[in-house]
Protein backbone atom coordinates (compact mmCIF):
# COMPACT_ATOMS: atom_id res chain seq x y z
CA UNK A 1 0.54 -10.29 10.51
CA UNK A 2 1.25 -11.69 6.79
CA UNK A 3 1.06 -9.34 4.19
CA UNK A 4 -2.66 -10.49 3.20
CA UNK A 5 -3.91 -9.86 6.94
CA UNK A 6 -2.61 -6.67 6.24
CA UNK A 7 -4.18 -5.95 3.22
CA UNK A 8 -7.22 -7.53 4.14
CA UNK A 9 -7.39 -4.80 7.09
CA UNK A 10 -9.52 -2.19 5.09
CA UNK A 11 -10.68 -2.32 1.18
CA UNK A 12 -8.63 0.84 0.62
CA UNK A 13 -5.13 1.25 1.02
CA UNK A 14 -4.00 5.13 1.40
CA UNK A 15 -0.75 6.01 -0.45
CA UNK A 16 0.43 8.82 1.59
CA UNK A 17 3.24 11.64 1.22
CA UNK A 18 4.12 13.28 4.08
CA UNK A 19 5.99 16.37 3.79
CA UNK A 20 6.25 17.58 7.91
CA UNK A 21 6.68 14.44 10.46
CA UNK A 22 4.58 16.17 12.57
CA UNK A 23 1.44 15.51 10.58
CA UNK A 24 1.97 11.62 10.94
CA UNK A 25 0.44 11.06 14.08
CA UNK A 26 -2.74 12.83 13.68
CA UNK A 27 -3.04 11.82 10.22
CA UNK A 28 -2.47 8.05 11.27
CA UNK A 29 -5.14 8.71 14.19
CA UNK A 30 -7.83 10.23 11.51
CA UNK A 31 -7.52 7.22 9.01
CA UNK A 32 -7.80 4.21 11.86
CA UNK A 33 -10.96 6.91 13.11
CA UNK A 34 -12.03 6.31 9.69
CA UNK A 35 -11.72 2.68 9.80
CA UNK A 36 -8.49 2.61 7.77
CA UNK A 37 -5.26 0.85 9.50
CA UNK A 38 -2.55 0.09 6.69
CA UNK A 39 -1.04 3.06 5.44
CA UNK A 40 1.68 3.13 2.88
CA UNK A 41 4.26 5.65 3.42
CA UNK A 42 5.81 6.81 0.42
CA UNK A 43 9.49 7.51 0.68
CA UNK A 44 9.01 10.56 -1.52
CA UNK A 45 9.81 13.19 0.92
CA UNK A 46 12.48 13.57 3.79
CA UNK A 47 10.71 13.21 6.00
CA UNK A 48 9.02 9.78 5.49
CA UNK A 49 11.07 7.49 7.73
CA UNK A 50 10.56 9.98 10.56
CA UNK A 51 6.97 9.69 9.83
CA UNK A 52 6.90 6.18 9.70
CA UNK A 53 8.97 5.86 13.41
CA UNK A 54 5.93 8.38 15.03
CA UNK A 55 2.93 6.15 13.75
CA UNK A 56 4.72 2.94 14.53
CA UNK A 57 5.46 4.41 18.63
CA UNK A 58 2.30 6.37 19.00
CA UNK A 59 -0.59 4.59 17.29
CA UNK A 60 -0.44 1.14 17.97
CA UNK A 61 -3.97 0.40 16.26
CA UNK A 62 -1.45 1.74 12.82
CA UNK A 63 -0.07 -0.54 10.57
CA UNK A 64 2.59 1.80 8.85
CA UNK A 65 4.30 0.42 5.59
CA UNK A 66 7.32 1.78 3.34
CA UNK A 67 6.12 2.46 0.25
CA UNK A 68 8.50 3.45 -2.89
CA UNK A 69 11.13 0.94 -1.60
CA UNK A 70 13.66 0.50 -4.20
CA UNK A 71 16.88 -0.90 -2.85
CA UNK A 72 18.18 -3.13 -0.23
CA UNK A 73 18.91 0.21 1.61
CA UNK A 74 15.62 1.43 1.51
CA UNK A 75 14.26 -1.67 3.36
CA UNK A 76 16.66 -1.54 6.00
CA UNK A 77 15.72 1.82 6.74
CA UNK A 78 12.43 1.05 6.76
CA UNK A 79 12.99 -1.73 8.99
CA UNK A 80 14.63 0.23 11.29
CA UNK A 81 12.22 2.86 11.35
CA UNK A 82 9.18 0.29 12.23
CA UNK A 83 7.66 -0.32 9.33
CA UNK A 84 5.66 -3.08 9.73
CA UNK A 85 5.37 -4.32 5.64
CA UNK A 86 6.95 -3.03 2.30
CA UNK A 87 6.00 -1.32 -1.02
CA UNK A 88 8.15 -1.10 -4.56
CA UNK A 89 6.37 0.11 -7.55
CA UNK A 90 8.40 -2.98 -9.23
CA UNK A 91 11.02 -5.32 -8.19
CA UNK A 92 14.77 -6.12 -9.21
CA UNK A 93 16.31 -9.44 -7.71
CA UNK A 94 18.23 -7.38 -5.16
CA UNK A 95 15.20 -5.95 -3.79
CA UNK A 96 13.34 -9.21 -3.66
CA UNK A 97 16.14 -10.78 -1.73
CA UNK A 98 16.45 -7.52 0.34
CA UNK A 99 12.56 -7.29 1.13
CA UNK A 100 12.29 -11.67 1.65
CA UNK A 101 15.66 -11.17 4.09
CA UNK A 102 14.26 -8.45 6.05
CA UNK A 103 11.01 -10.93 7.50
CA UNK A 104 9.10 -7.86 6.79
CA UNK A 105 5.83 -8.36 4.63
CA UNK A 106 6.67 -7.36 0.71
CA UNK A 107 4.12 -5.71 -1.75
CA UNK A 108 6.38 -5.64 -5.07
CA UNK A 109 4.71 -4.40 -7.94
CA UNK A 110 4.03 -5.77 -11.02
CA UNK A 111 2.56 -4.91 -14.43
CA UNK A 112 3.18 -8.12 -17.13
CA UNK A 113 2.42 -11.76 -16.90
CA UNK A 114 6.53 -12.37 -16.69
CA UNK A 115 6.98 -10.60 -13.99
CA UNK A 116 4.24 -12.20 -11.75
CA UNK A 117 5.77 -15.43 -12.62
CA UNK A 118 9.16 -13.95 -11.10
CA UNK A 119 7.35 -12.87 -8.20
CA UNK A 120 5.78 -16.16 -7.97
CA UNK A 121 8.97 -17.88 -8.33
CA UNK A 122 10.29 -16.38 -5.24
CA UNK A 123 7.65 -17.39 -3.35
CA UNK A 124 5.62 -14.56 -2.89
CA UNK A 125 2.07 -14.62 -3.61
CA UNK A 126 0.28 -11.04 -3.36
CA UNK A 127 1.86 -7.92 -5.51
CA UNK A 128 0.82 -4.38 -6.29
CA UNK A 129 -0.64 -3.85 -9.74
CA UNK A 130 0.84 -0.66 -10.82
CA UNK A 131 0.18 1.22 -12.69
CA UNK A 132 -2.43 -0.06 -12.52
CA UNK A 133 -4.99 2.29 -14.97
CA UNK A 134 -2.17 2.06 -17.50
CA UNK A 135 -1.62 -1.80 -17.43
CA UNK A 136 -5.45 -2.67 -18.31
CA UNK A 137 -6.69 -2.24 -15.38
CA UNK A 138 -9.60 -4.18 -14.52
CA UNK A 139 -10.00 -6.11 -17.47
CA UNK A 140 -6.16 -7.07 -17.18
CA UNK A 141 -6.68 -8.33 -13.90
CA UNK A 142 -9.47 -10.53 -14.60
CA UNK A 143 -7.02 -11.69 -17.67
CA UNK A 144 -4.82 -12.93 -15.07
CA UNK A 145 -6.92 -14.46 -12.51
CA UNK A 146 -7.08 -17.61 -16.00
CA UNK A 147 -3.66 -18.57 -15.69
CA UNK A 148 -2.60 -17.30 -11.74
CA UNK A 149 -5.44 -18.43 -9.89
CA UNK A 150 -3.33 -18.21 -6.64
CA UNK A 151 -1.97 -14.62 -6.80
CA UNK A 152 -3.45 -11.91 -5.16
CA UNK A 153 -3.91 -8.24 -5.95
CA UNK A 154 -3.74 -4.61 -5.00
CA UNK A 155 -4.24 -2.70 -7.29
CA UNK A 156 -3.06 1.21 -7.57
CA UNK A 157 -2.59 3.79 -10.10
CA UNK A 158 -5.67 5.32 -11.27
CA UNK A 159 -7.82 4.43 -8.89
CA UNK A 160 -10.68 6.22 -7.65
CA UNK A 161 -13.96 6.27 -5.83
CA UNK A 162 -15.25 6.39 -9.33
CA UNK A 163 -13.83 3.02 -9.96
CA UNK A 164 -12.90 1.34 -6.60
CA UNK A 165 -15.50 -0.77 -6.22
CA UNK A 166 -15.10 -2.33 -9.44
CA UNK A 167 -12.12 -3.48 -9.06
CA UNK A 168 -13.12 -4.72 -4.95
CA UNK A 169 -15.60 -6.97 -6.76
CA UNK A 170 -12.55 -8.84 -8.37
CA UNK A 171 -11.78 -12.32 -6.72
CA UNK A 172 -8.21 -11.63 -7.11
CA UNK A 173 -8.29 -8.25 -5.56
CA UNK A 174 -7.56 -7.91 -1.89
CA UNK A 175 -7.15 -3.91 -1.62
CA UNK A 176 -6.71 -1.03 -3.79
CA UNK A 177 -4.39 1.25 -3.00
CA UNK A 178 -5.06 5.19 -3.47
CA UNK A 179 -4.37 8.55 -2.69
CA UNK A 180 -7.41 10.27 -2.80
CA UNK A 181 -8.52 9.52 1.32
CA UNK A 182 -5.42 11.56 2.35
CA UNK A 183 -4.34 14.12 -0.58
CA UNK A 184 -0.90 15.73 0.15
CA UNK A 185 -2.57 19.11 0.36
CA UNK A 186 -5.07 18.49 2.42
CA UNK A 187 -2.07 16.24 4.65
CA UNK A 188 -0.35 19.42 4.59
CA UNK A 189 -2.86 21.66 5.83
CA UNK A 190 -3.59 19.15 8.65
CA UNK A 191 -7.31 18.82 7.59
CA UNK A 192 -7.12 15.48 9.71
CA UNK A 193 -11.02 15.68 10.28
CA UNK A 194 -11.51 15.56 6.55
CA UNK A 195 -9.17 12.79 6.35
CA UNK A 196 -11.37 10.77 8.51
CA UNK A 197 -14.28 11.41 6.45
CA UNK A 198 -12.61 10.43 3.26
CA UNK A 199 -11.39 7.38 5.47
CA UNK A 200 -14.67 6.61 6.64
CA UNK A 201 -15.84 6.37 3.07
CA UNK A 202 -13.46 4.06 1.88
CA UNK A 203 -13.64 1.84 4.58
CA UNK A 204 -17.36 1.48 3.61
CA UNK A 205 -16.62 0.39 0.17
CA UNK A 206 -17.71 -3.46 0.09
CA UNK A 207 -15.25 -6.21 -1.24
C-alpha cells in the first residue's frame, strides 16, 4: 500500500501509546471492529516496538505504523519490527533519507511553507501537519492548498471530535490523526470495548 492508501483507510488516524505489549492485540482488534485499520504507534514507551511486532503477526486486517520516528535508528527498528509505514513529528535530512531508504511509507511532519517545499523536494507528497492547532490549523491549511495544490495532509495536534470534521471537509486533508479513540488510560485499563465505540465513531466521520 502507498502511504495515501493508507491514510485513506479510515478518516481518523489513532495516535496510540502503549505502555504493556499485551494490550496491542486486543486494542488493534477493537479499532479495525470499529472500522479503524492504520494505527500509529508512538515510540513513547518501551514497549512500542513489541507492540508494533504483535499487531503486525496477529491482526492481519492492522496496518501498524511507527510513530515518533526520529532517527535513522528508529526506522530500522521499526522496520524490523513490521511496521508497515512511518511517523516523525518533523524531519531532518538524515531521517528523510533513512525513512525514503527503508521502502517503508513516510508521514514526516511539517509546520511552515519551507519545510513542505523540502519535503516536496524529496519527492514525497503527503506529510503530517503538526502541531497542527498551534500552526493555524484549519485556516493554515487552506492557506496552503494556493500555492501546494499537490500535497496532501494529515493533520494532528489539537484535534478533536469537536473539530474533526472540519478539517475532513478540506480538499487537502486525507486523515486526521488523534488520540482521543484510544486514550492511554483507557489503553491501560484494557477498556477495548470502549475503544471500539470511540472507533466506530470516528470511522463514521465523513470526508
Amino acid at each position: 500500500m502507498t502511504l495515501e492508501d493508507i491514510l485513506r483507510t479510515g478518516p481518523v488516524m489513532p495516535v496510540v501509546v502503549i505502555d504493556d505489549a499485551a494490550h496491542a492485540v486486543p486494542l488493534a482488534r477493537a479499532l479495525v471492529a470499529g472500522g479503524i485499520r492504520a494505527i500509529e504507534i508512538t515510540l513513547r514507551t518501551g514497549a512500542a516496538l513489541d507492540a508494533v511486532q504483535a499487531i503486525a503477526r496477529e491482526v492481519p486486517d492492522a496496518i501498524p505504523g511507527v510513530g515518533t520516528a526520529l532517527t535513522g535508528a528508529d526506522v530500522l527498528a521499526a522496520l524490523e519490527a513490521g511496521a508497515k509505514f512511518i511517523v516523525s513529528p518533523g524531519a531532518t535530512p538524515a531521517l528523510v533519507e533513512a525513512a525514503i531508504g527503508s521502502g517503508l511509507p513516510f508521514l514526516p511532519g511539517v509546520a511552515t511553507a519551507s519545510e513542505l517545499m523540502a519535503g516536496l523536494a524529496a519527492g514525497l507528497s503527503a506529510f503530517k501537519f503538526f502541531p497542527a492547532a498551534q500552526a493555524g490549523g484549519v485556516e493554515a491549511l487552506k492557506a496552503l492548498g494556493g500555492p501546494f495544490p499537490n500535497a496532501r495532509f494529515c493533520p494532528t495536534g489539537g484535534v478533536s471530535p469537536a473539530n474533526a470534521a472540519t478539517y475532513l471537509a478540506l480538499p487537502n486533508v486525507l486523515c486526521v490523526g488523534g488520540s482521543w479513540i484510544a486514550p492511554r488510560e483507557v489503553i491501560a485499563a484494557g477498556d477495548f470495548a470502549r475503544i471500539e465505540q470511540l472507533a466506530r465513531e470516528a470511522a463514521g466521520l465523513e470526508r
